[in-house]
Protein backbone atom coordinates (compact mmCIF):
# COMPACT_ATOMS: atom_id res chain seq x y z
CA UNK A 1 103.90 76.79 108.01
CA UNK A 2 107.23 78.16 106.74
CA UNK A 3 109.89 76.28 105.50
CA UNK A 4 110.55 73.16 103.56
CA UNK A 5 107.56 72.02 101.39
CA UNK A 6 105.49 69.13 101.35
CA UNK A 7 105.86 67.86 98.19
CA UNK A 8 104.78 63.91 97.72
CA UNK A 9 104.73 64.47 93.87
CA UNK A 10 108.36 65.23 93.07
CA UNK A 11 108.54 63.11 90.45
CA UNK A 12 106.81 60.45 87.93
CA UNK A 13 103.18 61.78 87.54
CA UNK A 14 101.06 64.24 88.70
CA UNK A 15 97.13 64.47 89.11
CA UNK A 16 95.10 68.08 88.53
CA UNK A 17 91.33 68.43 88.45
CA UNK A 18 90.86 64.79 87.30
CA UNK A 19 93.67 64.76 84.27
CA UNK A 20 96.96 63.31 84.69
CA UNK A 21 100.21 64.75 83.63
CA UNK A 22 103.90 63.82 83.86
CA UNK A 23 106.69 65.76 85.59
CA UNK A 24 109.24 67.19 83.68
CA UNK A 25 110.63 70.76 83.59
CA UNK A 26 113.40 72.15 81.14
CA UNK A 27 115.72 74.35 82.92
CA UNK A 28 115.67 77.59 83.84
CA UNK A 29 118.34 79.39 85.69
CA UNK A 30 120.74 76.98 88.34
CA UNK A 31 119.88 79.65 91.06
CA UNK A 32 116.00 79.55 90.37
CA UNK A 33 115.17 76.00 89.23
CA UNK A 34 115.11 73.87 92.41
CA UNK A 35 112.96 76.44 93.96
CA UNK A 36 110.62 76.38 91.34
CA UNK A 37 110.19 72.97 90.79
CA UNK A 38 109.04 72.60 94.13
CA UNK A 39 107.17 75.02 94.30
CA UNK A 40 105.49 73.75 91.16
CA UNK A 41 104.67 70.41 92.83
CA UNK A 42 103.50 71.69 96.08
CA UNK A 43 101.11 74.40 94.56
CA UNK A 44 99.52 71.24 92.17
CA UNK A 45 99.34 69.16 95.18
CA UNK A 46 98.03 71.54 97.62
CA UNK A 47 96.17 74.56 95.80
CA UNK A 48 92.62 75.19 97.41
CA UNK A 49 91.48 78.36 95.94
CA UNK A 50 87.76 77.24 96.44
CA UNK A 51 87.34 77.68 99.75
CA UNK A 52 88.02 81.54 99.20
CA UNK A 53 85.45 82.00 96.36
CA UNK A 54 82.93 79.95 98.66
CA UNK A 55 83.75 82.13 101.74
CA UNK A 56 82.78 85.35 99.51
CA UNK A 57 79.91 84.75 97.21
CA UNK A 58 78.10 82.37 99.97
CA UNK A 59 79.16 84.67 103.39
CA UNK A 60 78.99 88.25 101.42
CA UNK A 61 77.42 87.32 98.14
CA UNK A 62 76.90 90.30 95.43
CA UNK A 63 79.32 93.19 95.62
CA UNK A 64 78.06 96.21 93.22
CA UNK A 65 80.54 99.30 93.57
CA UNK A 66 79.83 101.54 96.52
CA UNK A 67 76.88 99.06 98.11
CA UNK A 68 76.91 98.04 101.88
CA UNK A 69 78.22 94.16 100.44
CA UNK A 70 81.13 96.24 98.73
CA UNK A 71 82.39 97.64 102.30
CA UNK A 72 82.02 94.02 103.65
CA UNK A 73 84.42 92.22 101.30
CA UNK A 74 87.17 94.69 101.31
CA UNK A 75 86.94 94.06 105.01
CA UNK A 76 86.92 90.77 104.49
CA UNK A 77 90.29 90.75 102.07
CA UNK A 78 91.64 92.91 104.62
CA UNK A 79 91.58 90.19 107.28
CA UNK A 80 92.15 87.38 104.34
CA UNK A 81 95.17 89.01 103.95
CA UNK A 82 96.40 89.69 107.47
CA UNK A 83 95.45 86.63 107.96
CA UNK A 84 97.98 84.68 105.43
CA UNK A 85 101.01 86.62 106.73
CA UNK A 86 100.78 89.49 103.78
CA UNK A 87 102.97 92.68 104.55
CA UNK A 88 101.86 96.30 104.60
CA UNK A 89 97.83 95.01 104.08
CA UNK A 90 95.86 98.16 103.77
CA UNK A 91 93.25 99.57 101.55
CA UNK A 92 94.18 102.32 99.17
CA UNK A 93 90.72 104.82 98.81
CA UNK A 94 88.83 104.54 95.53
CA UNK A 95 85.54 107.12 94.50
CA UNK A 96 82.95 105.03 93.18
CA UNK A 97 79.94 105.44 90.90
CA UNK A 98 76.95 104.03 92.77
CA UNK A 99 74.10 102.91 91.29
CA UNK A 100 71.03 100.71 92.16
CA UNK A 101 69.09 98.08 89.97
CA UNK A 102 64.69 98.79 91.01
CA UNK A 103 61.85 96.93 89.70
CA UNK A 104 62.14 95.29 86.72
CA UNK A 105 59.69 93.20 84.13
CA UNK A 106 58.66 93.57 80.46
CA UNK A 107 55.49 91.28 78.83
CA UNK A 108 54.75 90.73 74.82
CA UNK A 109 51.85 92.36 74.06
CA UNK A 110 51.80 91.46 70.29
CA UNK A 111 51.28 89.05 68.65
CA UNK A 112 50.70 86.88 71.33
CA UNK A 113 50.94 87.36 75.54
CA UNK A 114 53.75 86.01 77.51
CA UNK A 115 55.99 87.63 79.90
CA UNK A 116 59.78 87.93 78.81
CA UNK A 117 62.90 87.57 81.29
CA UNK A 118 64.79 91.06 81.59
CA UNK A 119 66.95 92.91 83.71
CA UNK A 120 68.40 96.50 83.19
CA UNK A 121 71.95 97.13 82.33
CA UNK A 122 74.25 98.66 84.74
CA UNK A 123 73.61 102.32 84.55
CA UNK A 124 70.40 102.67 82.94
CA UNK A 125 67.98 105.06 83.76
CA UNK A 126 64.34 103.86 84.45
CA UNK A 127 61.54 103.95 82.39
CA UNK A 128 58.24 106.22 82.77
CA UNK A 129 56.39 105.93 85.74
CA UNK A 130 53.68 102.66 84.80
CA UNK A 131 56.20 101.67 82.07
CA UNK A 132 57.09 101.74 78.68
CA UNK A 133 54.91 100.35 75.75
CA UNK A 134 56.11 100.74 72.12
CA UNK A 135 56.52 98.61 68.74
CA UNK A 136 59.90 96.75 68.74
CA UNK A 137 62.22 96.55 65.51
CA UNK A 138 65.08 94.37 65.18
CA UNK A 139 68.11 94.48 63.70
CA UNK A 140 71.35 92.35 63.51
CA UNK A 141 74.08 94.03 64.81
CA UNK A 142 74.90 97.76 66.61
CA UNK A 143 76.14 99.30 63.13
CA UNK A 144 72.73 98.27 61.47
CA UNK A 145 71.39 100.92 64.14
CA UNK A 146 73.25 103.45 62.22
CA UNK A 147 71.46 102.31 58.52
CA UNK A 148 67.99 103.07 60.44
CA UNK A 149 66.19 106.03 59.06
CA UNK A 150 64.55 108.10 62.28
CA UNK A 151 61.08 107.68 60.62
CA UNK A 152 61.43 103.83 61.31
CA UNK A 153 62.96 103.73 64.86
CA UNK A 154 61.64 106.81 66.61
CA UNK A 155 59.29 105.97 69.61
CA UNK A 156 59.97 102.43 69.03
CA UNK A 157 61.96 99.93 71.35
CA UNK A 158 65.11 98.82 69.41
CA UNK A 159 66.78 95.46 69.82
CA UNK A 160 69.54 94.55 68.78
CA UNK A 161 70.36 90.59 68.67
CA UNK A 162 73.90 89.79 68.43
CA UNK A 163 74.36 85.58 68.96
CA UNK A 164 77.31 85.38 70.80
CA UNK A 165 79.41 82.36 69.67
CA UNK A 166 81.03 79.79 72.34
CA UNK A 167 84.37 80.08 72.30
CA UNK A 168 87.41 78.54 74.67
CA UNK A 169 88.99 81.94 74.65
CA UNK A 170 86.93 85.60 74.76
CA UNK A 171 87.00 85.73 71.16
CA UNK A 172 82.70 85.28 71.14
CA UNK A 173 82.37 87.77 73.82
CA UNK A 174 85.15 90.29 72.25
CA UNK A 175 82.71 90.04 69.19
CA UNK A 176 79.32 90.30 71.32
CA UNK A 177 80.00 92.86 73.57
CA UNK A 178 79.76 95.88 71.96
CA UNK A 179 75.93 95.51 71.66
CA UNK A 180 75.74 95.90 74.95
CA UNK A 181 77.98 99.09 75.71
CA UNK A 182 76.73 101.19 72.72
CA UNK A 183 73.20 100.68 71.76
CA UNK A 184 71.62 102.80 74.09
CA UNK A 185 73.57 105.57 72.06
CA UNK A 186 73.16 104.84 69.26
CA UNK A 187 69.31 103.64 69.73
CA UNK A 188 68.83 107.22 71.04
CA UNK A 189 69.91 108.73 68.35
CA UNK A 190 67.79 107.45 66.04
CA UNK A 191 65.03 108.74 68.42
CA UNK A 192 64.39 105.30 70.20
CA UNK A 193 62.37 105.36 73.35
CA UNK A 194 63.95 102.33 74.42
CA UNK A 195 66.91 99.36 73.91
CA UNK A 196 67.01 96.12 74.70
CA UNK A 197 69.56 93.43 73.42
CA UNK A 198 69.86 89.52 73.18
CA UNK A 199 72.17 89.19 76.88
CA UNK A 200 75.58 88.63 75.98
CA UNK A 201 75.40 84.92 76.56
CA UNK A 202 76.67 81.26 75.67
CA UNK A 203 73.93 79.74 77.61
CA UNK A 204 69.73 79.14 76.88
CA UNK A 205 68.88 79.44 80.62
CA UNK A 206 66.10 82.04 81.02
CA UNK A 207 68.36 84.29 83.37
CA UNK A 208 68.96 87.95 81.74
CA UNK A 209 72.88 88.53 81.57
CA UNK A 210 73.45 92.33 82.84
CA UNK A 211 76.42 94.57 82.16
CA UNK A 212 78.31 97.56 81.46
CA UNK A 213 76.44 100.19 79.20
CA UNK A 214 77.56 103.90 78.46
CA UNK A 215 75.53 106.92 77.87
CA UNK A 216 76.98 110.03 75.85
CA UNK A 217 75.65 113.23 77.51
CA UNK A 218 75.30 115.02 74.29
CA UNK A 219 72.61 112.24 73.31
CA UNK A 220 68.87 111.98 74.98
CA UNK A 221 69.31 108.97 77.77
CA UNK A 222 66.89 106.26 77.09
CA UNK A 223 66.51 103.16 79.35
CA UNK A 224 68.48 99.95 78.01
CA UNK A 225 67.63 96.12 79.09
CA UNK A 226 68.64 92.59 78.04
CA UNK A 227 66.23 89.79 77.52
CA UNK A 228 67.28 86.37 78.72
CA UNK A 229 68.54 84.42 75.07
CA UNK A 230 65.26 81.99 75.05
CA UNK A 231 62.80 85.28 74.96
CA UNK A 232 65.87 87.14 72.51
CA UNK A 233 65.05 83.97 70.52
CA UNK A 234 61.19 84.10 70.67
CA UNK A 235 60.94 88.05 69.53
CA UNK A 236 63.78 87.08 66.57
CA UNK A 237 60.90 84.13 65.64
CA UNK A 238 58.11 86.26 65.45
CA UNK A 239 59.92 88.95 63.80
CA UNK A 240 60.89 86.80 61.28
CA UNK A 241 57.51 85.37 60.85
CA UNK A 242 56.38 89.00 59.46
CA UNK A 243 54.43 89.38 62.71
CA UNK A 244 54.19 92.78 64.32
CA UNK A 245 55.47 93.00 67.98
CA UNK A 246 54.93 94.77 70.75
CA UNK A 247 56.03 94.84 74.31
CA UNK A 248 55.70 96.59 77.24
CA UNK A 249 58.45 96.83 79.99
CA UNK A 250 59.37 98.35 83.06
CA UNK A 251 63.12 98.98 84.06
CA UNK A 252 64.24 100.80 87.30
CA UNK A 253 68.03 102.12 87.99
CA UNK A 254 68.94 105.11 89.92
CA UNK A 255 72.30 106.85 90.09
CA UNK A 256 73.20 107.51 93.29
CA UNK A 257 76.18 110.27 94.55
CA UNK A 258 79.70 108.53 94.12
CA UNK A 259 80.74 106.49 96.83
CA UNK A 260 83.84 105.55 99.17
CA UNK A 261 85.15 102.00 97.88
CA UNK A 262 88.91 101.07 98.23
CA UNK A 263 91.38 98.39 96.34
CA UNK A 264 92.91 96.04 98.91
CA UNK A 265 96.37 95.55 98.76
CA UNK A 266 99.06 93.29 100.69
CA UNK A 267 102.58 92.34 100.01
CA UNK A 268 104.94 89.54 99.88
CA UNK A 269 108.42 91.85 100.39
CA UNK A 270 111.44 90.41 98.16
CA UNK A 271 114.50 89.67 100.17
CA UNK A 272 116.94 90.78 97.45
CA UNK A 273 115.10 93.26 94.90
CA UNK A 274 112.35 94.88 97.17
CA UNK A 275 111.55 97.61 94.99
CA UNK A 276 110.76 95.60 91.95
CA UNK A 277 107.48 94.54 91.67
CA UNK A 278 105.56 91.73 89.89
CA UNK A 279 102.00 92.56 90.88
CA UNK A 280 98.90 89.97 90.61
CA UNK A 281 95.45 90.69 90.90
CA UNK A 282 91.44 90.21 90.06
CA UNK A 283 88.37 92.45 91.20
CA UNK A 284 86.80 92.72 94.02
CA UNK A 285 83.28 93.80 93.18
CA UNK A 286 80.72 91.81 91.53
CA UNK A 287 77.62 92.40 89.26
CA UNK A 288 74.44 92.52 91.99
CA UNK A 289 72.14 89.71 90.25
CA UNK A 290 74.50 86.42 91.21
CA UNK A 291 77.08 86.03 94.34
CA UNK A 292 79.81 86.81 92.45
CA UNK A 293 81.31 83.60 92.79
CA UNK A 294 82.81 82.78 88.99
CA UNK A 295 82.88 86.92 88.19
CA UNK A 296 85.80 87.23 90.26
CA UNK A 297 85.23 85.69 92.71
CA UNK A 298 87.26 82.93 91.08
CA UNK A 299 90.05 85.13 90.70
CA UNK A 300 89.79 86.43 93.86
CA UNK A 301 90.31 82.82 95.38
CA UNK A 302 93.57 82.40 92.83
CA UNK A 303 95.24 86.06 93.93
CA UNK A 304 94.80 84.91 97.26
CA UNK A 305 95.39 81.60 97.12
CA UNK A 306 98.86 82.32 94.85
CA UNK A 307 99.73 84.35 97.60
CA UNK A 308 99.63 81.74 100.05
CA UNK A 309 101.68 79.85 98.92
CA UNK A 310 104.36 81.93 97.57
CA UNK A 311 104.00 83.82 100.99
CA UNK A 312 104.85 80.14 103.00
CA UNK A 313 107.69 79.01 100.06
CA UNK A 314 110.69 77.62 100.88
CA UNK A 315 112.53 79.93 98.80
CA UNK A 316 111.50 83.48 99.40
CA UNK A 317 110.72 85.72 95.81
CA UNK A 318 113.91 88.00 95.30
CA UNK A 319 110.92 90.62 94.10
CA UNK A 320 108.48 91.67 96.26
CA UNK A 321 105.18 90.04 94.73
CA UNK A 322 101.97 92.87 95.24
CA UNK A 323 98.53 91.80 95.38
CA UNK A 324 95.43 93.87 94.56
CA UNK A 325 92.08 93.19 94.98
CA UNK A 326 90.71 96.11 92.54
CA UNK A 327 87.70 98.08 92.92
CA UNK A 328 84.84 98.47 90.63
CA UNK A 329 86.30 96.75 87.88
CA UNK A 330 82.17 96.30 86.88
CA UNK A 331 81.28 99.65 86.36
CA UNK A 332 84.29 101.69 85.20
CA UNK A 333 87.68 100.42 86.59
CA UNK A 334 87.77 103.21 89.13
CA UNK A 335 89.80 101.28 90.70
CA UNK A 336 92.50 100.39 88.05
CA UNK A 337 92.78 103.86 87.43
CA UNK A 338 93.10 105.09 90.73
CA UNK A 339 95.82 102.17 91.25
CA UNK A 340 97.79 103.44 88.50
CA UNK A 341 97.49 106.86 89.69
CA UNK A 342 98.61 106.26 93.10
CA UNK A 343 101.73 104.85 92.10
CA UNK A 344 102.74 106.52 88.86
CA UNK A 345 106.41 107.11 90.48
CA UNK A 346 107.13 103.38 90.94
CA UNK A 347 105.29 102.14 87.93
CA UNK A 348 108.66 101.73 86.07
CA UNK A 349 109.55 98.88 88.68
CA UNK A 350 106.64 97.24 87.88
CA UNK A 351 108.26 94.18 86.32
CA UNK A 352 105.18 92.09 85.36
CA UNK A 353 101.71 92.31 86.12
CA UNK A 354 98.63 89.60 86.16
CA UNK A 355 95.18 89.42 86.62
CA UNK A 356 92.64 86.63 87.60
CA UNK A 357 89.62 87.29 85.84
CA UNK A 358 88.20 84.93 83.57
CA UNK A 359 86.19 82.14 85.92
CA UNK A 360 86.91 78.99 87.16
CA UNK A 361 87.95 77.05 83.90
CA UNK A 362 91.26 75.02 83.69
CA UNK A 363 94.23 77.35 81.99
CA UNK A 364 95.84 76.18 78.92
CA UNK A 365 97.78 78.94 78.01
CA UNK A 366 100.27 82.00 79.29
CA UNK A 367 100.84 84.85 76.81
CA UNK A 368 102.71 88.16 77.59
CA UNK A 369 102.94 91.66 76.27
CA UNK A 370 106.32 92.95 76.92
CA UNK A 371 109.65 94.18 75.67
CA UNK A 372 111.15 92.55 72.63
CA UNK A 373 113.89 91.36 74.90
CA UNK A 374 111.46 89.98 76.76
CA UNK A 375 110.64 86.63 74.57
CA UNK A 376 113.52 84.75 75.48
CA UNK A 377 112.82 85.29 79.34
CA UNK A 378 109.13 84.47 79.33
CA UNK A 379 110.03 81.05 77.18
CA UNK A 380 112.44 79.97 80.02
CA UNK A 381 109.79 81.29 81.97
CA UNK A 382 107.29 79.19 81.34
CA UNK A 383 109.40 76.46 81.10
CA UNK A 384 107.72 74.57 84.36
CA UNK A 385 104.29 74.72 83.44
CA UNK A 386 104.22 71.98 81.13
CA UNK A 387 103.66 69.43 84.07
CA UNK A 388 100.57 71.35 84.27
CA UNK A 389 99.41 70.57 80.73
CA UNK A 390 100.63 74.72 79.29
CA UNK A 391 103.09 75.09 76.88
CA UNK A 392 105.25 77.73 76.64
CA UNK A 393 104.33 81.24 76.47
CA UNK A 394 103.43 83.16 73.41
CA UNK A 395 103.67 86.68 72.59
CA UNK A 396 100.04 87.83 72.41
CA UNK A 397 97.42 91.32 73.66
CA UNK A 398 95.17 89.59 75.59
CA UNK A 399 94.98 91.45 78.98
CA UNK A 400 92.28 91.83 81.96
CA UNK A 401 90.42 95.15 82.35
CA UNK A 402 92.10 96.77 85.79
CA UNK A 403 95.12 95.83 83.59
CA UNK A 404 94.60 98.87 80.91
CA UNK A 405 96.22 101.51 82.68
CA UNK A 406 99.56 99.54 83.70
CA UNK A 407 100.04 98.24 80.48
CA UNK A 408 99.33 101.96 79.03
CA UNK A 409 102.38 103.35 81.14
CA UNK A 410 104.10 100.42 79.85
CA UNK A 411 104.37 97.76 82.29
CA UNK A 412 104.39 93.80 81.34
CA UNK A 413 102.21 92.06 81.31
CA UNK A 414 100.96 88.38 81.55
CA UNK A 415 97.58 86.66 80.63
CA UNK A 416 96.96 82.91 82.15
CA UNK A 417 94.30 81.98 79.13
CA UNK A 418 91.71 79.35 80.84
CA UNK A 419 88.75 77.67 79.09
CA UNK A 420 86.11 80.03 79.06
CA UNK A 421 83.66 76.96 77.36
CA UNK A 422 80.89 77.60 79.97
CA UNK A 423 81.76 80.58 81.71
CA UNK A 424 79.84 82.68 79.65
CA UNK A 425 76.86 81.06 80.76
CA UNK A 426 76.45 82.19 83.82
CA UNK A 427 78.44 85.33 83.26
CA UNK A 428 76.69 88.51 84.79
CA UNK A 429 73.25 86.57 85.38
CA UNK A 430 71.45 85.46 88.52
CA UNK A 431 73.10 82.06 87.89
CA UNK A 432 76.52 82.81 89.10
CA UNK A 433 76.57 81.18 91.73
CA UNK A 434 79.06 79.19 94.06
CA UNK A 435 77.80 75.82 92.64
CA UNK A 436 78.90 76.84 89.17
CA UNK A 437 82.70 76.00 90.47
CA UNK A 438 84.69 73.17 89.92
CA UNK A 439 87.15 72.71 92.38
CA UNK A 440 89.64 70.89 90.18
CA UNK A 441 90.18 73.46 87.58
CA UNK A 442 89.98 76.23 89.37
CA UNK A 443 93.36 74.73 91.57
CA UNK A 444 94.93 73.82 87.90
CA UNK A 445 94.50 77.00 86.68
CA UNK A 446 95.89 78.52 90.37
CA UNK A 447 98.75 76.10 90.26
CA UNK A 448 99.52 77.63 86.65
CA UNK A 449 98.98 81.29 88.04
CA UNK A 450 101.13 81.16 90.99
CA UNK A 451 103.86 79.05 89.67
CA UNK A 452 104.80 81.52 87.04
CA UNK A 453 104.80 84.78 89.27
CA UNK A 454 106.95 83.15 91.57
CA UNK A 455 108.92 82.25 88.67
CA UNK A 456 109.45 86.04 87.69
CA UNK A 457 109.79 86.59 91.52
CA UNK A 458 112.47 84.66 91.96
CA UNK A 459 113.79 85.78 88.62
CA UNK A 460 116.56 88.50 87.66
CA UNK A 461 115.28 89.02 84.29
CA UNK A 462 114.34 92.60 82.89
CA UNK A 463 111.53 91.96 80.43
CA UNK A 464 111.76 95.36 79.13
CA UNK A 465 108.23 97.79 79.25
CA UNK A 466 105.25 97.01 77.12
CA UNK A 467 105.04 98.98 73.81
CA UNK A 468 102.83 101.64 73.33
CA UNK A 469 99.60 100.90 72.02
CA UNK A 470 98.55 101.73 68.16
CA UNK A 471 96.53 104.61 67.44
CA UNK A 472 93.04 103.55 66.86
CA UNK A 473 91.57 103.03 63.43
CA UNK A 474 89.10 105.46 64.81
């Protein structure tokens, strides 16, 4: 309900996901302190973002672009929405690419038989009909492709096997992912019949991690898989031993025409600067092998849980706080880019944008990319978040994907860092899955989330526009 807020931690200690902490909060403004305090307390005692991610991956489940699952959970944030007293709720149309995993399986051939763990990547074409068979040769990394004579890779299956370290922060996956996005390139132009890579992966379950690939349509298209790590592992032994192997595998994907998707959007109008915006988000769709629930639908459950309670705060934003539930942020942030598009005029009121979209781990960290003006603001800032165990905010690049084209046109933003230990573990595979969620971390890392965009709701500061990105090395 609207109004005052129940807050029976307004002082002494305060307990989040298991871990105490102890109330204190260096100033911000006089007009915005009291009201963020509170809200502080009330979002740590009261966050329940879980019950949202539970609601989607268990009731809906996996949400590939332009599938039948996709149409069901933007009609389900529709009603969410509605449904938590959101303004002007409607879905903005999105084009999709559409494309649909078929059967999949691969066995060693030589020097032993076994059958390996595999799943195509998002896009790939499928193999001959009755399969592929062919010598595999391995190399380290995707520029050792490139030292590959054609004599040695051409007919063969290439895999590449790129460890990918575990890390609190994306750093191991910022490494590790570009095996995944470019080999079937540059595997086909070495005259590869086929790719496969170690999945990009913390874990050692024997679930395949999927993903993003990209085809050049100068270059011959040749199907690309992963292997779960464990069978990555086994073909690396063998290898190694001087052994000759050989698999045989079978990968279907089709490309079907484009398809209608939308983002979902809803708004919490300010009562004194309307037209500024601070706008928070995470994506909508999912890979089709789990249910979604830590690939977003974690940060699905923090937008909409962060608008909750900013929506039912004592203290109404001055800015009018936008939330967007992205399309297709999978399989070529379609909907980022139609987002973007759509509002080009208004994009310079875009005073700060977020996105949810890095699991269910506890946040320990806010970092911004904004004006040089903008440092002093985003310290005070952040000044209230040390209760919940985050220091203050640090200048820093880190950004989610449906983020790229906002922060190209230059607007602010902000990156909630949260422990990413595990999350990489189930990450894209059949294992993400509702269970995977901790409850206590997730509402820490919501708590963190929604206190500072109300904070720059309820804020008058002008934190400048992001500067323009470097040319690239490239």
């Amino acid at each position: 309900m609207r109004g005052a807020m129940h807050c029976p931690r307004a002082a002494g200690t305060v307990i989040v996901g298991g871990f105490l902490f102890s109330v204190g909060c260096s100033p911000l403004r006089a007009d915005t302190t009291t009201g963020v305090e509170l809200f502080r307390q009330n979002a740590t005692a009261h966050a329940a973002p879980a019950a949202f991610v539970q609601e989607l991956s268990d009731r809906i489940g996996p949400r590939p672009a332009g599938s039948e699952n996709d149409r069901k959970a933007i009609a389900w944030a529709l009603d969410k929405m509605k449904a938590l007293g959101l303004q002007n709720v409607r879905e903005e149309p999105v084009t999709v690419p559409h494309w649909v995993r078929g059967d999949e399986h691969a066995e060693l051939i030589a020097p032993e038989s076994q059958r390996l763990a595999i799943t195509a990547l998002g896009g790939s074409i499928e193999t001959p009909e009755g399969g592929l068979e062919a010598d595999v040769i391995e190399v380290p990394s995707l520029e050792a492709i490139e030292a590959l004579s054609a004599d040695d890779a051409r007919g063969k299956i290439i895999f590449v096997n790129v460890p990918m370290e575990r890390t609190r922060s994306d750093e191991g996956y910022s490494h590790a992912v570009p095996a995944r996005s470019g080999t079937a390139v540059a595997a086909a132009k070495k005259g590869a019949a086929a790719a496969i890579i170690r999945s990009i992966a913390t874990g050692t379950s024997r679930f395949p991690h999927t993903g993003y690939m990209r085809y050049d349509d100068a270059v011959p298209k040749i199907p690309v898989a992963a292997l779960s790590v464990p069978d990555a592992m086994l073909l690396d032994r063998f290898i190694k031993a001087k052994k000759p192997v050989r698999i045989r595998m079978t990968v279907g994907g089709r490309s079907l025409p484009d398809a209608p998707s939308a983002n979902v959007v809803g708004e919490i109008l300010g009562q004194e600067k309307p037209s500024d915006v601070v706008l928070i988000g995470a994506h909508l769709d999912s890979w089709d092998l789990g249910t979604g629930a830590l690939d977003d639908g974690a940060g699905v459950g923090m937008v909409l849980e962060t608008s909750n309670l900013i929506a039912h705060a004592a203290e109404r934003p001055r800015r009018t706080v936008r939330v967007v539930l992205f399309s297709n942020e999978e399989f070529g942030l379609n909907g980022a880019r139609a987002y973007a598009e759509a509002h080009q005029s208004e994009l310079k009121n875009h005073v700060l944008a977020m996105e949810a979209d890095f699991g269910a781990g506890g946040a320990y960290e806010v970092s911004f990319l904004a004006g040089p003006a903008a440092v002093k603001p985003m310290v005070e800032l952040s000044a209230c978040l040390s209760p919940l165990g985050v220091g203050q905010a640090v200048k820093g690049d880190r950004l989610g994907a449906d983020l790229w084209p906002l922060r190209n046109a230059g607007v602010p933003i902000a990156e909630v860092a949260q422990d990413a230990s595990t999350y990489f573990d189930y990450h894209h595979s059949a294992d993400d899955t509702f269970d995977k969620i901790d409850p206590g971390t997730l509402a820490q890392a919501t708590a963190v989330f929604a206190t500072f965009a109300y904070a720059v709701s309820r804020s008058t500061h002008d934190l400048g526009r992001a500067p323009a990105r470097k040319p690239s090395a490239n």
